[in-house]
N, C-alpha and C. Protein backbone atom coordinates (compact mmCIF):
# COMPACT_ATOMS: atom_id res chain seq x y z
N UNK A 1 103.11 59.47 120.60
CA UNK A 1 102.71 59.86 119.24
C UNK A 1 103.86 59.58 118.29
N UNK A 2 103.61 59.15 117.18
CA UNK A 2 104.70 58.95 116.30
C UNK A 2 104.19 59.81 114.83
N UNK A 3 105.14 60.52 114.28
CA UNK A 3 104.90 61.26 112.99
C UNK A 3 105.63 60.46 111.70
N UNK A 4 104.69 60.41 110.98
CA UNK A 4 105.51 59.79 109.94
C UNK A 4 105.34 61.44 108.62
N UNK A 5 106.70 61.17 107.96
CA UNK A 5 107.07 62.42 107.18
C UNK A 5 107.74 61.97 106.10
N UNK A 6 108.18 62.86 105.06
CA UNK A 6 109.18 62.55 104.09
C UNK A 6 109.83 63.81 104.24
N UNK A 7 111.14 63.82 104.16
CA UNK A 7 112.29 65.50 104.49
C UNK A 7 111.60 66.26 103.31
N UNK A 8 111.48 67.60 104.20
CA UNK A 8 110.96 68.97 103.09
C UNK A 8 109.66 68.74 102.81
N UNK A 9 109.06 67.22 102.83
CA UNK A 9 107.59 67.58 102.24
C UNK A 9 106.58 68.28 103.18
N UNK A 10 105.61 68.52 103.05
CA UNK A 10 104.55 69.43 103.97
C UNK A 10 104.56 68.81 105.33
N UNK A 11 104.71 67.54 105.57
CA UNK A 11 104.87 67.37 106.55
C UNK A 11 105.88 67.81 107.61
N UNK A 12 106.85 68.74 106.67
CA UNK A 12 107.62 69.31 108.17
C UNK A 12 106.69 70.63 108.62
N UNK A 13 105.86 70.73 108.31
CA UNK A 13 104.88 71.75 109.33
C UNK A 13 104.12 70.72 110.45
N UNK A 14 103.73 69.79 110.34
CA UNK A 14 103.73 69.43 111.06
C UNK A 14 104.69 68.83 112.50
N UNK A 15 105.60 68.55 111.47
CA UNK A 15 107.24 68.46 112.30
C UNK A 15 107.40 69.75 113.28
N UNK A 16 107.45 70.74 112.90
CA UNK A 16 107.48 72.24 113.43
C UNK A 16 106.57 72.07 114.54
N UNK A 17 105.72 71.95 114.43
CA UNK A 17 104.56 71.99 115.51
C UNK A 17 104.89 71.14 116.70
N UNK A 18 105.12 69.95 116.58
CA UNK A 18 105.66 68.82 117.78
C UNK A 18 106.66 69.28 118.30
N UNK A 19 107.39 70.06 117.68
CA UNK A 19 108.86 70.76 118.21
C UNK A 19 108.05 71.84 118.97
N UNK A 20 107.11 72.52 118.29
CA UNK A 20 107.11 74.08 119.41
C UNK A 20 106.04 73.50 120.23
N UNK A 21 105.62 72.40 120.18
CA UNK A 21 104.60 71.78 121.56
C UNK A 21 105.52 71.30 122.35
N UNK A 22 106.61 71.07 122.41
CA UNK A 22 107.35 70.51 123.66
C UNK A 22 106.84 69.25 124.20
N UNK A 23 106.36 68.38 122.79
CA UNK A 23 106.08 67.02 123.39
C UNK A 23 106.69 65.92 122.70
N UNK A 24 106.58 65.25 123.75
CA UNK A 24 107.67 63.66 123.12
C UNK A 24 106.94 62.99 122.24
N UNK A 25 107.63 62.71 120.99
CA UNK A 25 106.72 61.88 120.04
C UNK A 25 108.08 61.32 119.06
N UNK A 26 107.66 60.06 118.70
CA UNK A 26 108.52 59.71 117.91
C UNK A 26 108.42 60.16 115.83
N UNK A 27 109.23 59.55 114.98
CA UNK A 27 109.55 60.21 113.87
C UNK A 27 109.85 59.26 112.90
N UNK A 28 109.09 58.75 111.64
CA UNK A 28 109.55 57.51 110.89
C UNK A 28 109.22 57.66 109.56
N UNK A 29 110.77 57.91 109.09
CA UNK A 29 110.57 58.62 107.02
C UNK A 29 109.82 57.53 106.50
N UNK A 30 109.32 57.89 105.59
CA UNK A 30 108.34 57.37 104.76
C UNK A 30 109.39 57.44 103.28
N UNK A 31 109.44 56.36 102.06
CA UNK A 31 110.28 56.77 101.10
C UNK A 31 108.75 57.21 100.18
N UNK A 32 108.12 58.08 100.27
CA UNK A 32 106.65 57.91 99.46
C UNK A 32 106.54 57.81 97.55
N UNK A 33 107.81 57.04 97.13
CA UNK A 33 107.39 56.77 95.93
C UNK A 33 106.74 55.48 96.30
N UNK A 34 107.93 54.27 97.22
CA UNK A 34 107.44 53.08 96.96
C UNK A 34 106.83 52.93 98.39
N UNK A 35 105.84 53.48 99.02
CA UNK A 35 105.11 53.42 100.34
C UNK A 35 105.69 52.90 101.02
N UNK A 36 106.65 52.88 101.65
CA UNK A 36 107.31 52.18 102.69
C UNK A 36 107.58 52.81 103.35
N UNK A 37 107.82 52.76 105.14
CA UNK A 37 108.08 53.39 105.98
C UNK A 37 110.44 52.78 106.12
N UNK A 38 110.67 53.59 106.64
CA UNK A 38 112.11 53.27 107.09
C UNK A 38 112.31 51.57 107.60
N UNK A 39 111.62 51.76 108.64
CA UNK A 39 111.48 50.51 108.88
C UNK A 39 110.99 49.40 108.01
N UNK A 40 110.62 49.58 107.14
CA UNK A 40 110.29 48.60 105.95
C UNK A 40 108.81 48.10 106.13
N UNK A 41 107.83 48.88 106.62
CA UNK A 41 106.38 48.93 107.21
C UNK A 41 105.90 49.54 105.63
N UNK A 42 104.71 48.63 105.17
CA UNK A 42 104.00 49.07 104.17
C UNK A 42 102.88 50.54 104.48
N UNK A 43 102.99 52.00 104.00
CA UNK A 43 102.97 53.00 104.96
C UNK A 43 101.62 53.14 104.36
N UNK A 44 100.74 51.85 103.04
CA UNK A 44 99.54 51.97 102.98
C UNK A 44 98.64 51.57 104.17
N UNK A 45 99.21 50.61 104.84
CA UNK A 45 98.41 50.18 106.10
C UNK A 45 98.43 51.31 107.36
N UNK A 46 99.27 51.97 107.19
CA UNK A 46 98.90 53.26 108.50
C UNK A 46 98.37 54.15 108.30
N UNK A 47 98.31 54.55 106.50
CA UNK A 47 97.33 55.14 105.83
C UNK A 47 96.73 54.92 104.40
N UNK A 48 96.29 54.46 103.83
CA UNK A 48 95.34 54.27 102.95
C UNK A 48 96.00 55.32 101.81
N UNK A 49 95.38 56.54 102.13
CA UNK A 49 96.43 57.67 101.37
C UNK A 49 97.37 57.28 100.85
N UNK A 50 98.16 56.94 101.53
CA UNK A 50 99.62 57.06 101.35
C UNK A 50 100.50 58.37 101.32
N UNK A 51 99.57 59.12 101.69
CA UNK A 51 100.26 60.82 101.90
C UNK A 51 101.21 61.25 103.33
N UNK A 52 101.70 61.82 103.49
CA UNK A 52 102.26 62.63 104.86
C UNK A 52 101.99 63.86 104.75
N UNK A 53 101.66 64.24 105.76
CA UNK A 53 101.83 64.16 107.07
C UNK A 53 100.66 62.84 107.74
N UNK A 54 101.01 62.07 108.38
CA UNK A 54 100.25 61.04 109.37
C UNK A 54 100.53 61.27 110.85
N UNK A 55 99.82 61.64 112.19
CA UNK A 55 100.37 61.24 113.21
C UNK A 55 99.39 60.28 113.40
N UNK A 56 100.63 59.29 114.22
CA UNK A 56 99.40 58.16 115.18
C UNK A 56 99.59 58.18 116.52
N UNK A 57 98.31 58.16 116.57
CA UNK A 57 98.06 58.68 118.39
C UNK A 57 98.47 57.70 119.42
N UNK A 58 98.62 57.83 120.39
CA UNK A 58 99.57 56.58 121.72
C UNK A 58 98.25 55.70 121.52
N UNK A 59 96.78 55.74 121.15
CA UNK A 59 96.13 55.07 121.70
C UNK A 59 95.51 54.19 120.12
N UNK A 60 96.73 54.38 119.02
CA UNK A 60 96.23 53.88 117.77
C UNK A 60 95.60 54.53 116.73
N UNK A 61 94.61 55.55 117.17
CA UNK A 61 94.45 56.28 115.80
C UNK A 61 95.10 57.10 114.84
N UNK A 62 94.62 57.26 114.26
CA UNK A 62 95.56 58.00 112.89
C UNK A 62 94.64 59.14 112.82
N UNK A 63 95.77 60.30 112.84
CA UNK A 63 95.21 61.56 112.01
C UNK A 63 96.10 62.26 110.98
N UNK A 64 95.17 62.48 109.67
CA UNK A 64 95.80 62.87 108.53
C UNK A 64 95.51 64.14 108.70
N UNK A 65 96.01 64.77 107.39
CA UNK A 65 95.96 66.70 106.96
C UNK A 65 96.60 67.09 108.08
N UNK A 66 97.79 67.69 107.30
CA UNK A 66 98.66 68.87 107.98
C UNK A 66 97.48 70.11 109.26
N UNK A 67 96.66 70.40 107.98
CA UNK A 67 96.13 71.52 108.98
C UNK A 67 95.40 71.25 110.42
N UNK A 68 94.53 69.54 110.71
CA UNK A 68 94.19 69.00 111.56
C UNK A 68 95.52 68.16 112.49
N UNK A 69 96.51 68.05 111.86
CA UNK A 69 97.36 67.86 112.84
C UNK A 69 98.36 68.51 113.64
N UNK A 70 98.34 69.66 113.41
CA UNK A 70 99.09 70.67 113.64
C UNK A 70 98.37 71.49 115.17
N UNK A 71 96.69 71.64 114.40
CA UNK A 71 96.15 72.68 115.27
C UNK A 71 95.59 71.16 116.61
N UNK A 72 95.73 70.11 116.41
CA UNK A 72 94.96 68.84 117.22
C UNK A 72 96.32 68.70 118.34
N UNK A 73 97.91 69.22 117.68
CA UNK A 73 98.80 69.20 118.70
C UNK A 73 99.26 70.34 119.48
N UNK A 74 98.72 70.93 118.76
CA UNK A 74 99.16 72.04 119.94
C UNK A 74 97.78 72.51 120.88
N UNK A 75 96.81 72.43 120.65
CA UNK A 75 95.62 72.16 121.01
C UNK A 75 95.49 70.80 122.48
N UNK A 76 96.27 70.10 122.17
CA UNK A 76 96.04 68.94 123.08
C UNK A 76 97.31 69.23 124.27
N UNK A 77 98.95 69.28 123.34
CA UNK A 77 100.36 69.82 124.12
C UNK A 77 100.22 70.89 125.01
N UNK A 78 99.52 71.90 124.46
CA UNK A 78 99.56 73.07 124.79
C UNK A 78 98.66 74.24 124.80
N UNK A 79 97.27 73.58 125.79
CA UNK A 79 96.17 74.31 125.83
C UNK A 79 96.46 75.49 126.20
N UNK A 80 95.62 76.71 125.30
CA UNK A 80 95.46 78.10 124.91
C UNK A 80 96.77 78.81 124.51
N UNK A 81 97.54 77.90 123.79
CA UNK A 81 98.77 78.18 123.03
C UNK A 81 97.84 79.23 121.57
N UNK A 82 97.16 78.61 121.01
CA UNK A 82 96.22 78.75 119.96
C UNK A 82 95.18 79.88 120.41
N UNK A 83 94.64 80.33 119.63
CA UNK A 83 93.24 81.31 119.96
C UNK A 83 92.20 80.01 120.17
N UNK A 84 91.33 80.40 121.39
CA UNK A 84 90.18 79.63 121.64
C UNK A 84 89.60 79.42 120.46
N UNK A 85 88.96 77.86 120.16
CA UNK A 85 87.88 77.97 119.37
C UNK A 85 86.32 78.68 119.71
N UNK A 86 86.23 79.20 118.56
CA UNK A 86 84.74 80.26 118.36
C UNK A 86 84.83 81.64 118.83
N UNK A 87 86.48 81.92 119.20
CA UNK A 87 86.36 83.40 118.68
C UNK A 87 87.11 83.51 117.14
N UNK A 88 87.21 85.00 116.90
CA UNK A 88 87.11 85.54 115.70
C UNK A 88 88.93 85.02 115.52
N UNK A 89 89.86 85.33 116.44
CA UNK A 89 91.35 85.01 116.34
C UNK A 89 91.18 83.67 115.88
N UNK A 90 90.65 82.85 116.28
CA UNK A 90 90.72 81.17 115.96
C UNK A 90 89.96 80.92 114.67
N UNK A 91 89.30 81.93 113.70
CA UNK A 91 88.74 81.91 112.51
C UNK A 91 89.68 82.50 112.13
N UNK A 92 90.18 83.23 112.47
CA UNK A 92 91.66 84.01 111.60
C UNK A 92 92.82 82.34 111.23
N UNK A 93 93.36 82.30 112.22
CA UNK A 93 94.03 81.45 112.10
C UNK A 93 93.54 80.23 111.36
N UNK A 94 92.69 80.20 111.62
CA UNK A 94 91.77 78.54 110.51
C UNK A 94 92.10 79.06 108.75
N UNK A 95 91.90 80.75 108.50
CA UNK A 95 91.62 81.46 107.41
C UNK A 95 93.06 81.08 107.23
N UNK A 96 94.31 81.10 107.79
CA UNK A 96 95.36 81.38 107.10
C UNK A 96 95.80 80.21 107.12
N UNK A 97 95.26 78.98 107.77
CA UNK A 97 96.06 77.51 107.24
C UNK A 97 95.18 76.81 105.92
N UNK A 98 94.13 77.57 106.14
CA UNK A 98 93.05 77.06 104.81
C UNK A 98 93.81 77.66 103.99
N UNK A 99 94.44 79.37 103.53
CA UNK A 99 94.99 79.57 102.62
C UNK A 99 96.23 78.92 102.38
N UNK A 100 96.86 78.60 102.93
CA UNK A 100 98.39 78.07 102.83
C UNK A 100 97.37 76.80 102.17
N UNK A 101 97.15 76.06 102.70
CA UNK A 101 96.86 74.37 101.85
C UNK A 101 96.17 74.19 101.03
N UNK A 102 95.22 75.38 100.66
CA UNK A 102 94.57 75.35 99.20
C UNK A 102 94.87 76.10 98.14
N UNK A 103 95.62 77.25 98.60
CA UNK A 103 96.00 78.42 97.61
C UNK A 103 97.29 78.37 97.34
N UNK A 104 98.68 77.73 98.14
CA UNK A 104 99.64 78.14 98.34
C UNK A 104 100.31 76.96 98.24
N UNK A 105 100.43 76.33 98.84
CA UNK A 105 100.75 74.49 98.96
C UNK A 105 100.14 74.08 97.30
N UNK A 106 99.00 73.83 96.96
CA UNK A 106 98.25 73.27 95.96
C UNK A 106 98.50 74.23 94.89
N UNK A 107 99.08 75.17 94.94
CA UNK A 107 99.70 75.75 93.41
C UNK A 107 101.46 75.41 93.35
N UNK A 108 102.33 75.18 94.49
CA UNK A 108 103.36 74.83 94.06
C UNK A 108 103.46 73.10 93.59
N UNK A 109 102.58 72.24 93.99
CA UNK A 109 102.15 71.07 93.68
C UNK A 109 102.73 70.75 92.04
N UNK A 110 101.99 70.89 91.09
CA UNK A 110 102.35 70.71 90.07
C UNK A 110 103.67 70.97 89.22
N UNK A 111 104.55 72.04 90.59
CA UNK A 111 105.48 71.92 89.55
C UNK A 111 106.27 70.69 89.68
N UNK A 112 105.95 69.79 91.05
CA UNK A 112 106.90 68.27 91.52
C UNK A 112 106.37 67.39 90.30
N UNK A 113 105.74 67.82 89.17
CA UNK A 113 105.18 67.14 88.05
C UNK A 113 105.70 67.31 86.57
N UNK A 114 106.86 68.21 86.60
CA UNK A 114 107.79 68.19 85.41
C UNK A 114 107.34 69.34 84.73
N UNK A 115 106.76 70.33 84.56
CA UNK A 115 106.19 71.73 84.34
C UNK A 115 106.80 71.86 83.24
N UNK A 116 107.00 72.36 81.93
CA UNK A 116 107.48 72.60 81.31
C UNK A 116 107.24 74.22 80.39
N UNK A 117 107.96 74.93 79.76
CA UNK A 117 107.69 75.41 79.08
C UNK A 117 106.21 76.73 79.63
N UNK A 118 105.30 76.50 78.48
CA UNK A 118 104.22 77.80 78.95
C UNK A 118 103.60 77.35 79.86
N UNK A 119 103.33 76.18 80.25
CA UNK A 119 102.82 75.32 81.67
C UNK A 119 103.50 75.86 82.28
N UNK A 120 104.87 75.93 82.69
CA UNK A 120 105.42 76.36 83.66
C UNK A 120 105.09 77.58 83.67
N UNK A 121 105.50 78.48 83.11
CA UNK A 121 105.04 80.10 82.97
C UNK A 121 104.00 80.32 83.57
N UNK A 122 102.61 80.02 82.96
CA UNK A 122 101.67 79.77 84.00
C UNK A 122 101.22 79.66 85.41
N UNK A 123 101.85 78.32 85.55
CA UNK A 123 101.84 78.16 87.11
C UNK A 123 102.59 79.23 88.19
N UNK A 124 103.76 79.40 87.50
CA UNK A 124 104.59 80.49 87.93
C UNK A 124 103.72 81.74 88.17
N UNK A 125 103.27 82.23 87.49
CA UNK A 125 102.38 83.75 87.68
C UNK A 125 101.33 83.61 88.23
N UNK A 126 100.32 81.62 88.36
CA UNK A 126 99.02 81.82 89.22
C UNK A 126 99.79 81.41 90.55
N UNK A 127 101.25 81.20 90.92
CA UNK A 127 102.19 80.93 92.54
C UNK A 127 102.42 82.71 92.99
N UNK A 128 102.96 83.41 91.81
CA UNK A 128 103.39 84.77 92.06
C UNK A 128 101.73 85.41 92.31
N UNK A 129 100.98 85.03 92.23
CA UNK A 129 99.63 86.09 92.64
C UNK A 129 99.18 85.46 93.89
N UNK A 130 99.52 84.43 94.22
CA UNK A 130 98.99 83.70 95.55
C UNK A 130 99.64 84.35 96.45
N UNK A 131 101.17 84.63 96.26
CA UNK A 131 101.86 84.84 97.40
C UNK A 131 102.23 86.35 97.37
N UNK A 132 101.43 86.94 96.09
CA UNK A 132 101.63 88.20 96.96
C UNK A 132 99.77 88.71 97.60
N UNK A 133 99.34 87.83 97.82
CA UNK A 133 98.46 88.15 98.45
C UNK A 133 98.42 87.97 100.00
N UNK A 134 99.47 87.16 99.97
CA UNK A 134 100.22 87.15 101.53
C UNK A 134 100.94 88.23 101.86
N UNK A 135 101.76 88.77 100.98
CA UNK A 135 102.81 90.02 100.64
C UNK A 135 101.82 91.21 101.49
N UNK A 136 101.10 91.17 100.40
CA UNK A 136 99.71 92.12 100.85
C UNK A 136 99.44 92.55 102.45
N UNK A 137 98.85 90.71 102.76
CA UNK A 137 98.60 90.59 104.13
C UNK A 137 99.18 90.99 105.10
N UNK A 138 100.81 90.91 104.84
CA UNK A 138 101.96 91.58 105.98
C UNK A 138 101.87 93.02 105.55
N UNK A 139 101.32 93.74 104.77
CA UNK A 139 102.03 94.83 105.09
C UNK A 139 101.59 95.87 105.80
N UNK A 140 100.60 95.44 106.75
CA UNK A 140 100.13 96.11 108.02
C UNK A 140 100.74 95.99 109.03
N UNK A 141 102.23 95.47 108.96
CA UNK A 141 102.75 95.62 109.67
C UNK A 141 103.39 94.55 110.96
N UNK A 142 101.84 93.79 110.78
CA UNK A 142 101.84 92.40 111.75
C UNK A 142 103.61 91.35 111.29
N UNK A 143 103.66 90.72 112.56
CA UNK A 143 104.75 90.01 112.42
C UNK A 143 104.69 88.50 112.14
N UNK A 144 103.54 87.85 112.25
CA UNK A 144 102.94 86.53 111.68
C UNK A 144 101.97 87.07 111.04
N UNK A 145 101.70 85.70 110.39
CA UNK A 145 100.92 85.52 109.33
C UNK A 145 99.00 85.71 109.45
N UNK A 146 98.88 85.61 111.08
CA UNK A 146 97.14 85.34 111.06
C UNK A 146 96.95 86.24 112.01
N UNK A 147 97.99 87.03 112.63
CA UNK A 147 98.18 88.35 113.80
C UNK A 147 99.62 88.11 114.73
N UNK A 148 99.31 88.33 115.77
CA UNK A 148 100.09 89.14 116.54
C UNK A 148 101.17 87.90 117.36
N UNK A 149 100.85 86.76 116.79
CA UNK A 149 101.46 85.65 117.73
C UNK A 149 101.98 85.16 116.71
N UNK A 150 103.18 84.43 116.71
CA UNK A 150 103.32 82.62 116.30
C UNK A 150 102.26 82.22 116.01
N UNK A 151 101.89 81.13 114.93
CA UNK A 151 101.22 79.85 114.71
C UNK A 151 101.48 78.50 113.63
N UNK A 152 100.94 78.04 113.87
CA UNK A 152 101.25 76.90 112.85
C UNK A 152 101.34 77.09 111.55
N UNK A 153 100.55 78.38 111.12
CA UNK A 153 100.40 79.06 109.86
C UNK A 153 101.47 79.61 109.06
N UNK A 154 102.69 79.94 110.25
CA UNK A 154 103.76 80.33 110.01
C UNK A 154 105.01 78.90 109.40
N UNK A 155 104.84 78.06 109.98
CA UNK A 155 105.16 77.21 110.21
C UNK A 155 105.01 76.36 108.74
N UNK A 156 103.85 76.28 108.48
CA UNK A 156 103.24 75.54 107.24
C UNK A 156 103.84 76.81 105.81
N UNK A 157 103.66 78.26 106.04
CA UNK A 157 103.99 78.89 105.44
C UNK A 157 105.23 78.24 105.18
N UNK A 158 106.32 78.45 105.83
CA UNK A 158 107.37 78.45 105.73
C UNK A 158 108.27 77.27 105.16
N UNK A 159 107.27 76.15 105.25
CA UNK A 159 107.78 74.45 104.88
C UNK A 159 107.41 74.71 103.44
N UNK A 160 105.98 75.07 102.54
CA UNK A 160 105.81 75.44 100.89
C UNK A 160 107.23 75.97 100.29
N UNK A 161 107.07 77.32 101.07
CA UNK A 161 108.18 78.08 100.45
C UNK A 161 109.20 77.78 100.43
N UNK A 162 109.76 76.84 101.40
CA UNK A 162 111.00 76.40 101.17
C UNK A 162 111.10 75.90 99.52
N UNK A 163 110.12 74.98 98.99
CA UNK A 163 110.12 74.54 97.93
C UNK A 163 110.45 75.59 96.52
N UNK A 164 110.29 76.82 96.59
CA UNK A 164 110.41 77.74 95.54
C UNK A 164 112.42 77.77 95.51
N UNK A 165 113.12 77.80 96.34
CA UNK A 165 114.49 77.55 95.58
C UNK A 165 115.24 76.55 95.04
N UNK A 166 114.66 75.41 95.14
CA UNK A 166 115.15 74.06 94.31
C UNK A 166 114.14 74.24 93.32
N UNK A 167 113.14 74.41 93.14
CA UNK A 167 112.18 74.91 92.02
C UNK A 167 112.84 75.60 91.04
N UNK A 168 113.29 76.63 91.42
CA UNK A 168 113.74 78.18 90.78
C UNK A 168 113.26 79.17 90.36
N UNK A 169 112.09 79.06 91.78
CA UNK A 169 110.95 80.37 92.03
C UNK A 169 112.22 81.18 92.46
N UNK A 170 111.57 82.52 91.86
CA UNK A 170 112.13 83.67 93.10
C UNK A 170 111.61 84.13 93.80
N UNK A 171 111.85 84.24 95.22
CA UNK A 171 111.14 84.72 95.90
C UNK A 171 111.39 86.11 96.03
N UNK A 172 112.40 86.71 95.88
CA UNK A 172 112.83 87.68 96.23
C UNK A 172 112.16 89.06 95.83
N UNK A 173 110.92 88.93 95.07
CA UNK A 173 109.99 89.70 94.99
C UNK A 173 109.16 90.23 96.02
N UNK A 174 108.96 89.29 96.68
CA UNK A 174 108.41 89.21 98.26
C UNK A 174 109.01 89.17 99.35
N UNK A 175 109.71 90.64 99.20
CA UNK A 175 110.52 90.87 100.94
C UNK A 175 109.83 90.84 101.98
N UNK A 176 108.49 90.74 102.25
CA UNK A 176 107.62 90.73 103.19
C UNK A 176 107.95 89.48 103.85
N UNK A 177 107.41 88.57 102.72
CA UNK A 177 107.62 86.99 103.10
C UNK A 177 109.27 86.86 103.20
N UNK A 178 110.03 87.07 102.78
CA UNK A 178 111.36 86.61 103.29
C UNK A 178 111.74 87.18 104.67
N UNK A 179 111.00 87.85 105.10
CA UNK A 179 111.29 88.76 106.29
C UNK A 179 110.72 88.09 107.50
N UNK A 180 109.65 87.43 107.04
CA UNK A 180 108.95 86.38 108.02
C UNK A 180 109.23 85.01 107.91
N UNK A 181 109.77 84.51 106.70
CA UNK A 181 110.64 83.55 106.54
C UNK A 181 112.29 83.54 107.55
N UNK A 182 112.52 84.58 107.51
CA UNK A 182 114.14 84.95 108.27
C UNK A 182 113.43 84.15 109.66
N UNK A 183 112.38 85.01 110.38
CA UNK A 183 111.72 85.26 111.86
C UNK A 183 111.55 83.48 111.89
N UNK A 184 110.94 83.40 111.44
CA UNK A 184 110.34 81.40 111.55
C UNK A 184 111.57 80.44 111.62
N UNK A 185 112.59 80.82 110.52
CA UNK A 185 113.65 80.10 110.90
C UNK A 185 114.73 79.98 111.86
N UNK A 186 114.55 81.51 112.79
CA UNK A 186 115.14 81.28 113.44
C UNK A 186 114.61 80.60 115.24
N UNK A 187 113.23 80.35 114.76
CA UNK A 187 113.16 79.95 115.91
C UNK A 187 113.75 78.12 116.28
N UNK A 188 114.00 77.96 117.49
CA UNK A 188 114.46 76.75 117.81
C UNK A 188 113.78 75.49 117.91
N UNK A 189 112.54 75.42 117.41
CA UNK A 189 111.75 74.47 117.42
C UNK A 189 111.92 73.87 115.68
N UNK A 190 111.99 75.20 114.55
CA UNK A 190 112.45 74.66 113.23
C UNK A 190 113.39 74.35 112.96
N UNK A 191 114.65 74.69 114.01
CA UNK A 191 115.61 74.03 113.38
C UNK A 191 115.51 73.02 113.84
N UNK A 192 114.85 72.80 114.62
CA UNK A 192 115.10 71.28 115.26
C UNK A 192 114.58 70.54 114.35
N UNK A 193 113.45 70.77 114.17
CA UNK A 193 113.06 69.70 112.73
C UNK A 193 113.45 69.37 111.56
N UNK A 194 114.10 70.99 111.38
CA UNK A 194 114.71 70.68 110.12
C UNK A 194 116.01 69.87 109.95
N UNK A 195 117.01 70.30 111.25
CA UNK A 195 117.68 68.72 112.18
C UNK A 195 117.51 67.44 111.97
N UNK A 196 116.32 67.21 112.11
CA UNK A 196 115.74 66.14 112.62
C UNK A 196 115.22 65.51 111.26
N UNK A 197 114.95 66.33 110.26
CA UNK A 197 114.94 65.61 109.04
C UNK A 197 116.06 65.83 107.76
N UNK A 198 117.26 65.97 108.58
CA UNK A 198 118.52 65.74 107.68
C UNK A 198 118.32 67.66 106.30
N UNK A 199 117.98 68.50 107.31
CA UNK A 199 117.41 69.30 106.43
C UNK A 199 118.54 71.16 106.84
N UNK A 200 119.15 70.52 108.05
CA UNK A 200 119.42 71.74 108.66
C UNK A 200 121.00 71.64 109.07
């Protein structure tokens, strides 16, 4: 398997994931203004998109979206790592990577777009209501994000948020999330990625 990524972008949740699957796969930056892979590979031909996260499979195919490549590797690396599909745990977990990539991911988006002024303000307070609805979510106590385990959810959590301190979000409103931010980073599969993409 080979992952193609750009450092810090969403694709290090996927990065994260190949690390805590304990499987061999290779790794090739993408510069994604001018589509090119490292190797000097036009990175429209491996995807159309032109987005990352991409893995391509040993046998040629391509799979896009973070959230299908994440749960397709550890799923394949590391059967019943994950909650079975079609119980209620494996709808949990689906619930909290759907929130991260539509609610959470897709509101810090716009600020990589020059935000200015009451635009910014804005966005800022519809990012601060997203994430304290995560805030929320922890404070039953649970130690991940979708229950009682690790998941990719954590993982993907944790690659967005990185983005709020070169931003000049604060997070520090949300000790919940920094508290589960601490827990994620220290495991040895993120630093490895974050290693591994000149990040750590």
């Amino acid at each position: 398997m080979k992952l193609y990524y750009s450092p810090g972008a969403c694709s290090l949740a996927s990065h994260i994931a190949l690390e805590e699957a304990g499987v061999a796969y290779g790794a090739e930056k993408v510069d994604l203004k001018a589509k090119v892979t490292e190797t000097g590979a036009d990175f429209r031909k491996v995807s159309p998109r032109g987005a990352v996260p991409v893995l391509e499979l040993d046998g040629g195919e391509v799979l896009t979206e973070g959230v299908a490549i994440m749960q397709y590797v550890m799923d394949s690396a590391k059967p019943g790592t994950l909650p079975a599909p079609g119980t209620l745990a494996r709808a949990r977990l689906q619930e909290a990577l759907n929130f991260v990539a539509t609610e959470v991911h897709k509101t810090y988006s716009p600020f990589f777009r020059g935000l200015e002024g009451a635009a910014r303000e804005a966005q800022q307070q519809l990012l601060d209501s997203r994430l304290a609805l995560v805030e929320e979510r922890l404070a039953d106590g649970r130690d991940w994000l979708a229950g009682g385990d690790y998941s990719p959810a954590d993982g993907y959590l944790f690659t967005v948020t990185n983005w709020s301190k070169p931003l000049g979000h604060d997070l520090s409103k949300f000790p919940r999330i920094e508290r589960l931010r601490a827990r994620i980073a220290a495991r040895p599969a993120v630093q490895a990625a974050l290693k591994a993409e000149g990040q750590g």
